[in-house]
N, C-alpha and C. Protein backbone atom coordinates (compact mmCIF):
# COMPACT_ATOMS: atom_id res chain seq x y z
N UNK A 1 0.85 -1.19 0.00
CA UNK A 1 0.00 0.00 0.00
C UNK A 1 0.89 1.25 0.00
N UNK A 2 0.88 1.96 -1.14
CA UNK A 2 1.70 3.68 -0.92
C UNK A 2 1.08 4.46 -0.29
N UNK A 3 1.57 5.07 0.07
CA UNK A 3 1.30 6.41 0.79
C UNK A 3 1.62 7.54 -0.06
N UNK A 4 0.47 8.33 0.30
CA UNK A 4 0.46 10.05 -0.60
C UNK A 4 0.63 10.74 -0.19
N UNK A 5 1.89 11.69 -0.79
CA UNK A 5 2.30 12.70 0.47
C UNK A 5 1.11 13.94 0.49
N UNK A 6 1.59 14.23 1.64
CA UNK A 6 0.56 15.11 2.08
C UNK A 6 0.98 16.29 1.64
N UNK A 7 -0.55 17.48 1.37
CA UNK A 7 -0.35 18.25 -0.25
C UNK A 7 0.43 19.33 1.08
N UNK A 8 1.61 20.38 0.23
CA UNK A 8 1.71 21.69 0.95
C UNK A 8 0.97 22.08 1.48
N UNK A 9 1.11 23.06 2.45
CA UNK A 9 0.65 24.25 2.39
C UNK A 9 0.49 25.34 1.84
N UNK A 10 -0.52 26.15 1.32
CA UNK A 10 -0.01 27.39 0.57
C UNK A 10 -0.23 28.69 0.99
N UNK A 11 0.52 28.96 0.53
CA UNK A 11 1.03 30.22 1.10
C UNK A 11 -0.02 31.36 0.71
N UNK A 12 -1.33 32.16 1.92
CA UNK A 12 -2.11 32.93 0.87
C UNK A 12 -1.28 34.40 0.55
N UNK A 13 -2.18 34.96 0.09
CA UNK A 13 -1.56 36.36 -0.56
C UNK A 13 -1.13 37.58 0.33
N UNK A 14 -2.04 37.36 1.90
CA UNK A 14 -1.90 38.59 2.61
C UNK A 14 -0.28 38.00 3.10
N UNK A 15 0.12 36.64 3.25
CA UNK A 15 1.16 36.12 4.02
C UNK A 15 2.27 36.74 3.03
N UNK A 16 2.45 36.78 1.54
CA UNK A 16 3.39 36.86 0.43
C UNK A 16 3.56 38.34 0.49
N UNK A 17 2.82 39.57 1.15
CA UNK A 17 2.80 40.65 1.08
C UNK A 17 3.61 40.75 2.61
N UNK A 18 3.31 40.23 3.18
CA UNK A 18 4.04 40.39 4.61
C UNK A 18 5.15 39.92 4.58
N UNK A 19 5.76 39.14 3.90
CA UNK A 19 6.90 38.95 3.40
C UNK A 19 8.06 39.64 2.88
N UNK A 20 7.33 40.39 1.52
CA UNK A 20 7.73 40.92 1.14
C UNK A 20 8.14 42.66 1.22
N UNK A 21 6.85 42.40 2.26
CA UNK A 21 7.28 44.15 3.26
C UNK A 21 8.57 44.03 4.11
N UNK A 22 8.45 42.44 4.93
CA UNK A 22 9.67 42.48 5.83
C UNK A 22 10.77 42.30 5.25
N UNK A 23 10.94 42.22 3.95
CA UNK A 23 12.89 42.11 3.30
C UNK A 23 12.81 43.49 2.85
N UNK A 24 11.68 44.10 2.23
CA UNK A 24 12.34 45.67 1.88
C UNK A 24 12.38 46.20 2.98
N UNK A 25 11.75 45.92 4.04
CA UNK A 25 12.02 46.49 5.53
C UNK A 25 13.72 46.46 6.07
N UNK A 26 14.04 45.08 6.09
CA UNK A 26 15.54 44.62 6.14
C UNK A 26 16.44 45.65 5.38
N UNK A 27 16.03 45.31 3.70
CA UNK A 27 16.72 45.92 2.63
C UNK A 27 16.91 47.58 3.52
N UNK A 28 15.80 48.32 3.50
CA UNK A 28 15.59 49.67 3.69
C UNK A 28 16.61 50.19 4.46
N UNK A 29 16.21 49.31 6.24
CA UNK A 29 16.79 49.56 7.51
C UNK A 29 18.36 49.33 7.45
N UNK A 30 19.00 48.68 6.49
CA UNK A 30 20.56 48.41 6.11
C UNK A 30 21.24 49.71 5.46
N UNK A 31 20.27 49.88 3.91
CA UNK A 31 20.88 51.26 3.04
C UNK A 31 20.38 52.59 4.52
N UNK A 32 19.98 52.34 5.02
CA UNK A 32 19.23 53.59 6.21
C UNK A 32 20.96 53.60 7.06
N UNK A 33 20.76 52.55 7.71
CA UNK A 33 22.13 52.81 8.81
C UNK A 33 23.68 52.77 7.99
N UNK A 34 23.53 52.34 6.54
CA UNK A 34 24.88 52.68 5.77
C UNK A 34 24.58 54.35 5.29
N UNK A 35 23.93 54.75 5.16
CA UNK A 35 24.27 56.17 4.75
C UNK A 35 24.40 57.24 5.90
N UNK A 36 23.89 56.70 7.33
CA UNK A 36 24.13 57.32 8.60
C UNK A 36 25.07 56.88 9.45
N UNK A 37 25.76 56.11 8.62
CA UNK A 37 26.96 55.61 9.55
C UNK A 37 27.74 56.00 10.26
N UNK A 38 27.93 56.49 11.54
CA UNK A 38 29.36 57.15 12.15
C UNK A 38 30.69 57.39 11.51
N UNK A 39 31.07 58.53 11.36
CA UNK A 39 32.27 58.23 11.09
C UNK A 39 33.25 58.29 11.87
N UNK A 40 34.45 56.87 11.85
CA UNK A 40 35.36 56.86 12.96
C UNK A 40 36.45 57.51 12.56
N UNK A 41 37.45 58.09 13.06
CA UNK A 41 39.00 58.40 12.50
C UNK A 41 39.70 57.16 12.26
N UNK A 42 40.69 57.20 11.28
CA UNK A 42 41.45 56.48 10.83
C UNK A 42 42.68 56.26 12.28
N UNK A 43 42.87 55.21 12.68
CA UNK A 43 44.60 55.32 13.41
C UNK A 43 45.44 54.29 12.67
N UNK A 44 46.21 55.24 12.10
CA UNK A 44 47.76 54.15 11.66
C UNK A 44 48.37 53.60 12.49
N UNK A 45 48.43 52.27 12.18
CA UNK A 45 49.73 51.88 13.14
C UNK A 45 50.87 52.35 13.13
N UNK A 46 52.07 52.03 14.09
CA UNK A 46 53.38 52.50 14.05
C UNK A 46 54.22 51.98 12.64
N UNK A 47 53.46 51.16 11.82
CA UNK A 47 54.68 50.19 10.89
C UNK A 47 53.93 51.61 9.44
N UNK A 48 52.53 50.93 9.45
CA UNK A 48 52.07 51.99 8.47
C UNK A 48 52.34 53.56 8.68
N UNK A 49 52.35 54.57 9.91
CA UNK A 49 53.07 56.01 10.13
C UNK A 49 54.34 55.60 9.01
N UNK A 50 55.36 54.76 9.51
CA UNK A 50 56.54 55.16 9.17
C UNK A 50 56.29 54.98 7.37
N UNK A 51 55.57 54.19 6.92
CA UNK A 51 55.33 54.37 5.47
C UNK A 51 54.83 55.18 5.09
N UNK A 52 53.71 55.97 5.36
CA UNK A 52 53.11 56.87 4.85
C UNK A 52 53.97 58.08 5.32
N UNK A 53 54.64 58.41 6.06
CA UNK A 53 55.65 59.31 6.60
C UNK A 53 56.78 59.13 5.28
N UNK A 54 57.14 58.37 4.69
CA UNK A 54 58.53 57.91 4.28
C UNK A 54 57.83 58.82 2.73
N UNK A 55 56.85 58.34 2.27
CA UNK A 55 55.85 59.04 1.06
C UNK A 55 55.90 60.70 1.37
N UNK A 56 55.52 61.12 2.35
CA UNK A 56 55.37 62.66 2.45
C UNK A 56 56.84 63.42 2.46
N UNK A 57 57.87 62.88 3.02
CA UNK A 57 59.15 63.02 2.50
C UNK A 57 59.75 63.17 1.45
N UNK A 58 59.44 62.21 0.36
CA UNK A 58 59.32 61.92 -0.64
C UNK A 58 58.88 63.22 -1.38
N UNK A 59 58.08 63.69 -0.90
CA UNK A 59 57.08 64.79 -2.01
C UNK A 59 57.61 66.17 -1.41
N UNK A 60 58.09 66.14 -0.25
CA UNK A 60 58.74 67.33 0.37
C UNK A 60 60.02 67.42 -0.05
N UNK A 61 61.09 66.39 -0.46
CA UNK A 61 62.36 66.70 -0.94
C UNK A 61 63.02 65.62 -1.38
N UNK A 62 63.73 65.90 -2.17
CA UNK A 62 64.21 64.86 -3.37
C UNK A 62 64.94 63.60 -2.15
N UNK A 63 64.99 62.18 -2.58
CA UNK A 63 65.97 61.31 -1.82
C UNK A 63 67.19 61.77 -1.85
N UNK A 64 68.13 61.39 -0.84
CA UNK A 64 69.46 61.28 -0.79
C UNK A 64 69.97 60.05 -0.57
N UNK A 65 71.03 59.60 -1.84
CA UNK A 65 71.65 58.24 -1.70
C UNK A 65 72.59 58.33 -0.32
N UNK A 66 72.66 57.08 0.41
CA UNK A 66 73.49 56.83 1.78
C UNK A 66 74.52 56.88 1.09
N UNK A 67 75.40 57.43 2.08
CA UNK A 67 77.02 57.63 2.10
C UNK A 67 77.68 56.66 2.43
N UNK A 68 77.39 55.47 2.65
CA UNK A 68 78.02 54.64 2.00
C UNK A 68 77.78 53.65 0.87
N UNK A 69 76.93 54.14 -0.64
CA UNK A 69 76.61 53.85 -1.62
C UNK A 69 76.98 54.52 -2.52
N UNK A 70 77.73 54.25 -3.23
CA UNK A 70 78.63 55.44 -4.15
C UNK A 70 78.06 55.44 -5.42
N UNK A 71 77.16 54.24 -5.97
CA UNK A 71 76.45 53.77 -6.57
C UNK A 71 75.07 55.03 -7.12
N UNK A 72 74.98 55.82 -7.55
CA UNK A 72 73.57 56.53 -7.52
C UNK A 72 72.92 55.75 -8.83
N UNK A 73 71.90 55.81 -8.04
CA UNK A 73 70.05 55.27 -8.59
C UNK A 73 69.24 56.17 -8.88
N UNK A 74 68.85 56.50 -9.64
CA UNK A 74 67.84 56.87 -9.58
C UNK A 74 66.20 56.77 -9.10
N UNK A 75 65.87 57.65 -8.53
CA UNK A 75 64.72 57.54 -7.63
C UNK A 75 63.16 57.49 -8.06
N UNK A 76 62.21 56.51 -7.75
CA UNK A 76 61.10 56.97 -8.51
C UNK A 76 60.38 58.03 -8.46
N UNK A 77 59.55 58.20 -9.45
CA UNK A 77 59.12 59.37 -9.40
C UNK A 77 57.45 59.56 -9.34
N UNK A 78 56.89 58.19 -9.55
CA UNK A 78 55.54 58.18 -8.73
C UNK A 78 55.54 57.93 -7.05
N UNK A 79 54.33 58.65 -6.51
CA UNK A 79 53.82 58.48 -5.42
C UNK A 79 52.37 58.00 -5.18
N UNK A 80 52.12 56.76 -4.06
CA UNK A 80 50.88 56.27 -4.32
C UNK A 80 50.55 56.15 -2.24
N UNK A 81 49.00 57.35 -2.66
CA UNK A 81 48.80 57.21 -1.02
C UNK A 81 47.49 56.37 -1.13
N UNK A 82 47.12 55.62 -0.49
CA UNK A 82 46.04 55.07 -0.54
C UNK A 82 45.10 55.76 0.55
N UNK A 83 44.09 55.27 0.31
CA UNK A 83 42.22 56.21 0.90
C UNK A 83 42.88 55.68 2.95
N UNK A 84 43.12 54.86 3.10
CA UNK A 84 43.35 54.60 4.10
C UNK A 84 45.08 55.43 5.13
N UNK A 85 45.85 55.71 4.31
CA UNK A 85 47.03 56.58 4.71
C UNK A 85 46.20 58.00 4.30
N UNK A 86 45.40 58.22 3.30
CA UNK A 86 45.26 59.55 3.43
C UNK A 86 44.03 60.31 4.75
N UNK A 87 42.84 59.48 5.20
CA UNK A 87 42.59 59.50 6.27
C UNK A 87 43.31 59.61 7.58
N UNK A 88 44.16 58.86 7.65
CA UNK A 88 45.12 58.34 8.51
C UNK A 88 45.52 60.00 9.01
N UNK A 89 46.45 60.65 7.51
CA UNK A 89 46.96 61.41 7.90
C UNK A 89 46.16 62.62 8.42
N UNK A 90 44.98 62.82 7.62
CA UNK A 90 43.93 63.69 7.97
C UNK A 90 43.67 63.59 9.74
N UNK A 91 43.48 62.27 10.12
CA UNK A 91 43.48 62.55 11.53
C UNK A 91 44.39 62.29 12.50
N UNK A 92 46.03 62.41 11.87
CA UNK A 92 46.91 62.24 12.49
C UNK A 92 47.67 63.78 12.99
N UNK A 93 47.29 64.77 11.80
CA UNK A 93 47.68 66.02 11.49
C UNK A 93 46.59 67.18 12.09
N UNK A 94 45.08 66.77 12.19
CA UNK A 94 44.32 68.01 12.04
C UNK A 94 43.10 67.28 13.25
N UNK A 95 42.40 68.37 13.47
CA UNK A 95 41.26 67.64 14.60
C UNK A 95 40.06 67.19 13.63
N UNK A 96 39.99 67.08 12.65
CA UNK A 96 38.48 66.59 11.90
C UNK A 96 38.89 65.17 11.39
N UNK A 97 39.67 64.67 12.32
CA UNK A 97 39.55 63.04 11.95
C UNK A 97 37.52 62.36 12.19
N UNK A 98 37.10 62.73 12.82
CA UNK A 98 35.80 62.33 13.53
C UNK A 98 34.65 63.16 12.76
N UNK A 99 35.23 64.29 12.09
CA UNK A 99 34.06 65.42 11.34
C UNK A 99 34.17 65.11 9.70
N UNK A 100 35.31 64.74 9.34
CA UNK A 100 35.41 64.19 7.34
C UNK A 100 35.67 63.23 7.33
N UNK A 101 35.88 62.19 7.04
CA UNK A 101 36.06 61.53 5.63
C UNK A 101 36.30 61.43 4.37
N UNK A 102 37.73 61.19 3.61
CA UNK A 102 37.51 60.85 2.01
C UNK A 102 37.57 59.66 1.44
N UNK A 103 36.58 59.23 0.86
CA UNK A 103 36.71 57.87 -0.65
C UNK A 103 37.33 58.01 -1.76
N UNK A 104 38.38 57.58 -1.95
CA UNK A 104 38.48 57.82 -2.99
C UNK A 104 37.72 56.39 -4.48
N UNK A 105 37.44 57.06 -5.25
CA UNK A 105 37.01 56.35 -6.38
C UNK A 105 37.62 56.97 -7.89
N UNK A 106 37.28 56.32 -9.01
CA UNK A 106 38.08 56.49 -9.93
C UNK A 106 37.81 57.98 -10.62
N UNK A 107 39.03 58.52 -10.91
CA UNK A 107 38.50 60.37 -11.01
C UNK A 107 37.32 60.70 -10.39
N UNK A 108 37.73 60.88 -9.02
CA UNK A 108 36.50 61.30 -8.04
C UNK A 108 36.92 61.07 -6.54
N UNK A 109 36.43 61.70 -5.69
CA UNK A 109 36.87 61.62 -4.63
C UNK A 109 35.32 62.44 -3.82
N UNK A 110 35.00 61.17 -2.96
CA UNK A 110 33.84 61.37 -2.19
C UNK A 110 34.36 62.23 -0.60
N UNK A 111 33.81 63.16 0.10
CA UNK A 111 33.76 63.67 0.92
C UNK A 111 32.80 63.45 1.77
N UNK A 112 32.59 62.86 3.02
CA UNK A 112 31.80 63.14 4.14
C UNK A 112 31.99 63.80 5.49
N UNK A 113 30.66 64.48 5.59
CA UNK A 113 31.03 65.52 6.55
C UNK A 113 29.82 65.73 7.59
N UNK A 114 30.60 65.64 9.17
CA UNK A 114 29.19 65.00 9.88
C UNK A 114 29.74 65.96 11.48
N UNK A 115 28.90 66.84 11.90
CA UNK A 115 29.48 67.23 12.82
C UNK A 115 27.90 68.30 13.92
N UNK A 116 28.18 68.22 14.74
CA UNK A 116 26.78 68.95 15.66
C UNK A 116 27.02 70.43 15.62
N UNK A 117 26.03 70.72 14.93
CA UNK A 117 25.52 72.21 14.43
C UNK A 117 25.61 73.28 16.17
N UNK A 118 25.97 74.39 16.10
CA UNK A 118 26.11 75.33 17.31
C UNK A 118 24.92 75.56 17.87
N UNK A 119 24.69 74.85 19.35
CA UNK A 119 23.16 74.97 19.66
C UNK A 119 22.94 76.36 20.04
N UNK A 120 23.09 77.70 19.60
CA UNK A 120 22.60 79.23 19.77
C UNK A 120 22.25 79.44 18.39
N UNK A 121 22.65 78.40 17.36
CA UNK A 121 21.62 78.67 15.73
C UNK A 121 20.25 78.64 16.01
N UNK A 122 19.70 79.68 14.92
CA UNK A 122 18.47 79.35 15.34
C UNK A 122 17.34 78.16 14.30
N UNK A 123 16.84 77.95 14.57
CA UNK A 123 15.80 76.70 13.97
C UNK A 123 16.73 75.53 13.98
N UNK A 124 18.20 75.36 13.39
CA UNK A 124 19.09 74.09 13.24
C UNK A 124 19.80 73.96 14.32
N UNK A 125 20.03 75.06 15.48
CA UNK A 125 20.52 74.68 16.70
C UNK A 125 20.82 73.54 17.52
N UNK A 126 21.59 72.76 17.45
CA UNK A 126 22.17 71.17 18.19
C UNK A 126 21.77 70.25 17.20
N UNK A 127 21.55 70.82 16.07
CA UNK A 127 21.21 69.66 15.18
C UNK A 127 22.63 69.24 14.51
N UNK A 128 22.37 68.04 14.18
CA UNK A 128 23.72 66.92 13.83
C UNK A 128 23.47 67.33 12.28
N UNK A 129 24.90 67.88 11.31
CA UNK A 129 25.11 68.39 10.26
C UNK A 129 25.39 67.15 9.43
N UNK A 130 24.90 66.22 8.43
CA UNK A 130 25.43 65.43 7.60
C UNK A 130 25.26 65.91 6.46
N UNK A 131 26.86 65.94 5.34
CA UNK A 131 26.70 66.71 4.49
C UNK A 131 27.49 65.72 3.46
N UNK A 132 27.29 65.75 2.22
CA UNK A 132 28.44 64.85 1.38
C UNK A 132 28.79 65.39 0.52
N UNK A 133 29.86 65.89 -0.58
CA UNK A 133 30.38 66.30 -1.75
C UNK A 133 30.94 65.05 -2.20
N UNK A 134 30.66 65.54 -3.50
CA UNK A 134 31.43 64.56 -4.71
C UNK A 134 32.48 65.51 -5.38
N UNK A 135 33.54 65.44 -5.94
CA UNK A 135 34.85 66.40 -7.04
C UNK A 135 35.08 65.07 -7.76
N UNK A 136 35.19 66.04 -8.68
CA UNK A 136 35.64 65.41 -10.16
C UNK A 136 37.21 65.75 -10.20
N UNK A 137 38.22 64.72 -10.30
CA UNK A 137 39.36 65.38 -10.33
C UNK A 137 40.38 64.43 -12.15
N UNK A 138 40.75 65.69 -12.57
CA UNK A 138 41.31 65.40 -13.21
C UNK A 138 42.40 66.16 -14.12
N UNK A 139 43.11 65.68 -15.50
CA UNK A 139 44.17 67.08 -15.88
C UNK A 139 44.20 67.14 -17.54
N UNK A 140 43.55 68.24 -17.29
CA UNK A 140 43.24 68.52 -18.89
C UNK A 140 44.60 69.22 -19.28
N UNK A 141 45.25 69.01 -20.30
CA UNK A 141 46.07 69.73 -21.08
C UNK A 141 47.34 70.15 -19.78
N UNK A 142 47.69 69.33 -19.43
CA UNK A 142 48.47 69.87 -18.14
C UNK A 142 48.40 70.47 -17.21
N UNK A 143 46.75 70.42 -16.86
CA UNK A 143 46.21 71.66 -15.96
C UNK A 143 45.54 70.70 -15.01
N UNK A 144 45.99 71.07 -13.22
CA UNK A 144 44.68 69.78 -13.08
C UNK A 144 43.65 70.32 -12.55
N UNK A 145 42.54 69.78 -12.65
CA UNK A 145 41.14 70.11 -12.72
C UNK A 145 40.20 69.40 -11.03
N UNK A 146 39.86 69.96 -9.89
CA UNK A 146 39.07 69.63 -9.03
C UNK A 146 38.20 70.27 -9.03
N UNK A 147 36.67 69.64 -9.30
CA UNK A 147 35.43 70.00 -9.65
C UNK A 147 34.93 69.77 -8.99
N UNK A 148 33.52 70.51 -8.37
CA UNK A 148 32.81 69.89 -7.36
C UNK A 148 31.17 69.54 -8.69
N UNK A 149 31.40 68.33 -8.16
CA UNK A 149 30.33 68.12 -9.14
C UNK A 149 28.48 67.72 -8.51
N UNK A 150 28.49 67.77 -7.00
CA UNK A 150 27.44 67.34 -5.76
C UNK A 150 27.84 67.79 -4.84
N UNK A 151 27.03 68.60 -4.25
CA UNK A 151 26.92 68.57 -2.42
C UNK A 151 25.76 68.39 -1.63
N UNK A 152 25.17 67.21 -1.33
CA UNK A 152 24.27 67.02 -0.67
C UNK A 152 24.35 67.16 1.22
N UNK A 153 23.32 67.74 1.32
CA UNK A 153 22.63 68.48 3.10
C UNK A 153 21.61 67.03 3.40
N UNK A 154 21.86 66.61 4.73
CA UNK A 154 21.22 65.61 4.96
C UNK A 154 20.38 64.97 3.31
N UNK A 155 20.62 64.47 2.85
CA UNK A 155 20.31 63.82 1.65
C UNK A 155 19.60 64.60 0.93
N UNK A 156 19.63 65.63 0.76
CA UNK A 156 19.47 67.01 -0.46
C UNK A 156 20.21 67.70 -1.05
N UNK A 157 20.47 67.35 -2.47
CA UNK A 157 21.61 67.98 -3.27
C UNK A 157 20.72 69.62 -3.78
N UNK A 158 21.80 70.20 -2.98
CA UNK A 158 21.68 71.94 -3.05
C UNK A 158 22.07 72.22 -4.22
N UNK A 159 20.81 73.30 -4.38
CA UNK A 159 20.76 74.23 -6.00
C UNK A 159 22.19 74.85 -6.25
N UNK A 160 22.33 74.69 -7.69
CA UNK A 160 24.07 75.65 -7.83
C UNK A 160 23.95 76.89 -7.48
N UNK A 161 22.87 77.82 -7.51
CA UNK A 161 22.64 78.93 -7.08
C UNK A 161 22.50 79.28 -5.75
N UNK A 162 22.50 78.61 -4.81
CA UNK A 162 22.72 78.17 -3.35
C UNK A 162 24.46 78.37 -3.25
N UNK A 163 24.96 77.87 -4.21
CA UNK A 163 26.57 77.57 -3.75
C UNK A 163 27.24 78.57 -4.81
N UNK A 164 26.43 79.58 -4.78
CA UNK A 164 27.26 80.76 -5.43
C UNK A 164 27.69 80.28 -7.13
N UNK A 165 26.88 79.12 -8.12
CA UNK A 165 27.83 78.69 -9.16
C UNK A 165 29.27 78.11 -9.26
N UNK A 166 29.39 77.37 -7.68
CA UNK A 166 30.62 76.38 -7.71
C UNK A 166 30.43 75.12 -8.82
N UNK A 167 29.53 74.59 -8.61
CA UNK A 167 29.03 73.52 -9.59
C UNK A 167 29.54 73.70 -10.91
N UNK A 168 30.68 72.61 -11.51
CA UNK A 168 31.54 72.76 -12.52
C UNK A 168 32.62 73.21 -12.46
N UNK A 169 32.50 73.86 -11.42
CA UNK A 169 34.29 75.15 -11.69
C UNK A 169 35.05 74.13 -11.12
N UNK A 170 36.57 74.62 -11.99
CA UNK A 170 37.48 74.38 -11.72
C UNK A 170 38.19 74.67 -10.65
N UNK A 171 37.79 74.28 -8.77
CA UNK A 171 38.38 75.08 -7.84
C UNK A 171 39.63 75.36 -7.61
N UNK A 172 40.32 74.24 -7.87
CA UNK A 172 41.73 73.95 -8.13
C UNK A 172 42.27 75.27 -9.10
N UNK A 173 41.56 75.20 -10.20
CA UNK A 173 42.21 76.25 -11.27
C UNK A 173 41.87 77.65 -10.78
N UNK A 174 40.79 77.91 -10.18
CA UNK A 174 40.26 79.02 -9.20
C UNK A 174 41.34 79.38 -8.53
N UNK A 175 41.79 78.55 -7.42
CA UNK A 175 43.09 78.75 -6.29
C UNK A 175 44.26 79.13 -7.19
N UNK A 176 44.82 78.27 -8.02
CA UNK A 176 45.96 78.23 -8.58
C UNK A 176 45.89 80.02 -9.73
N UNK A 177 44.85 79.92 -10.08
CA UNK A 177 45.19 81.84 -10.64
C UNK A 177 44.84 80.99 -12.47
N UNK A 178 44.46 82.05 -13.04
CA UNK A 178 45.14 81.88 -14.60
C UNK A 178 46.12 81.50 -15.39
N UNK A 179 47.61 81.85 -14.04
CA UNK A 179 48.64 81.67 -14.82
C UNK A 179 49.18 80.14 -13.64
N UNK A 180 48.47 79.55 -13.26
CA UNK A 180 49.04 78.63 -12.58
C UNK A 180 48.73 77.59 -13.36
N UNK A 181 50.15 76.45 -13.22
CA UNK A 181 49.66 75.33 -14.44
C UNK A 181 49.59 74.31 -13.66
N UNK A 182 49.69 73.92 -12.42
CA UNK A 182 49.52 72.98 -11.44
C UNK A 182 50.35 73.22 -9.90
N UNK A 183 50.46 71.67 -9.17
CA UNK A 183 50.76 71.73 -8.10
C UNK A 183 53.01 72.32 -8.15
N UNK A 184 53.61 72.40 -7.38
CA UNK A 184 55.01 72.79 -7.49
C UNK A 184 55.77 71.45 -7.27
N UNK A 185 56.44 71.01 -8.58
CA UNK A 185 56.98 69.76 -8.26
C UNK A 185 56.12 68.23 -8.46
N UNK A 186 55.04 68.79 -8.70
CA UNK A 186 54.09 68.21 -9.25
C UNK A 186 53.67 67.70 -10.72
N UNK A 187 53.80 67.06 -11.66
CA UNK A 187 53.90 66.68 -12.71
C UNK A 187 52.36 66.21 -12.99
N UNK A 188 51.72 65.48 -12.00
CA UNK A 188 50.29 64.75 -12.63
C UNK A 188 49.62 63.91 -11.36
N UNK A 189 48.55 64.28 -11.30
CA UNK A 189 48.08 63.20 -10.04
C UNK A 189 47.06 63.29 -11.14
N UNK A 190 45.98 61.75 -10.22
CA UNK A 190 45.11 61.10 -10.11
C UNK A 190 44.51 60.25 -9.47
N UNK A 191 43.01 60.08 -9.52
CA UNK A 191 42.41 59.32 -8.04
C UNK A 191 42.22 58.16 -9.06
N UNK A 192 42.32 56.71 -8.63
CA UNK A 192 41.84 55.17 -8.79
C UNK A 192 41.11 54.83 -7.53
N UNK A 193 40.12 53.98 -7.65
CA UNK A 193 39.54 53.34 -6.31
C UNK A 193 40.74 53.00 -5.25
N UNK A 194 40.15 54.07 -4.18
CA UNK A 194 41.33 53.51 -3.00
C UNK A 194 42.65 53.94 -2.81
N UNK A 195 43.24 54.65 -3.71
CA UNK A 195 44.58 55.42 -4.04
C UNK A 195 44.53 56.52 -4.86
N UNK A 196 45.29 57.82 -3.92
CA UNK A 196 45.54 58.93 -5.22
C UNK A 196 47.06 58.52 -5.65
N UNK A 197 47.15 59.16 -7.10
CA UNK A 197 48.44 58.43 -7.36
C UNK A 197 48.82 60.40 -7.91
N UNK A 198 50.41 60.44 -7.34
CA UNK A 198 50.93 61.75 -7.56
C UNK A 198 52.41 60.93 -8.45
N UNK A 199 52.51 61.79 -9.54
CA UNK A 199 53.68 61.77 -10.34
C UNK A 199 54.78 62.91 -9.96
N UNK A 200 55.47 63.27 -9.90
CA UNK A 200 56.71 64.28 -9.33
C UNK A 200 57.07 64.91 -10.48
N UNK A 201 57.29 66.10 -10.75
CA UNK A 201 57.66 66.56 -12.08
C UNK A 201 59.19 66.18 -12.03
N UNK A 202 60.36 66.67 -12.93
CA UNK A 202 61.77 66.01 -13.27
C UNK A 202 62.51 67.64 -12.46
């Protein structure tokens, strides 16, 4: 004698809706606490300082071969800081390790900026400031180019007419003057995911 399995259960429609509320619920409550995420400061260790230290040297003044190498080499002439030494240094050097953040991504470099508003403002008084910019960075014709291309206020990207017509400009070329053709000693940077990469002029 067989036996017949016994039929499912099925699932009715109000159950498939409750379902499907609780994963975009999940989904939601995840992208919710990743875009409000704390930001922590970076701390280098003592092995990584002395590398990222050994790089800023580097860009501050040419190597010197040891005296007892009679041998001269020539020295390279790229420099590569990664998103994690350049944080690092941001809050190794300045007090807004805890107030910015940078990402870097490919020609582009994300900014976050999170810090408690002066409670004697009025209406925004003790309110917590989250703010984000995007720059476009790059080098046209030997010129290099940092653009702000977004700045969003708690998740509202502000009118260009709000920001005085920054939107597009060249700030970089702004600072540097008309007759400035880049950084001093500087030959060419660029951002890749995770690393700016600086070339040294000759």
């Amino acid at each position: 004698m067989t036996e017949t399995a016994a039929p499912r259960p099925k699932i009715s429609g109000l159950a498939w809706i409750l379902i499907v509320v609780a994963v975009l619920a999940l989904v939601l409550g995840g992208l919710w606490w990743w875009h409000n995420r704390p930001i922590r400061p970076v701390q280098l260790s003592p092995q990584e300082k002395a590398v990222v230290e050994q790089k800023v040297e580097a860009i501050q003044k040419p190597a010197e071969p040891p005296a007892d190498e009679p041998v001269y080499e020539k020295g390279s002439k790229e420099i590569i800081l990664t998103e994690r030494e350049l944080n690092g240094l941001l809050h190794q050097n300045t007090t807004l390790g805890e107030k910015l953040k940078f990402e870097l991504v490919s020609n582009a470099i994300h900014a976050r900026v999170e810090f408690d508003l002066d409670p004697d403002l009025p209406l925004l008084g003790g309110k917590r400031l989250k703010a984000r910019a995007r720059f476009l960075v790059g080098d046209m014709a030997g010129k290099p180019e940092f653009v702000l291309d977004d700045l969003t206020v708690w998740g509202v990207s502000l009118p260009n007419d709000w920001l005085g017509g920054l939107k597009g400009q060249n700030l970089l070329g702004e600072a540097l003057g008309s007759h400035g053709s880049g950084f001093s000693g500087v030959e060419e940077f660029k951002v890749e995911r995770g690393k700016l990469i600086l070339r040294l002029a000759e």
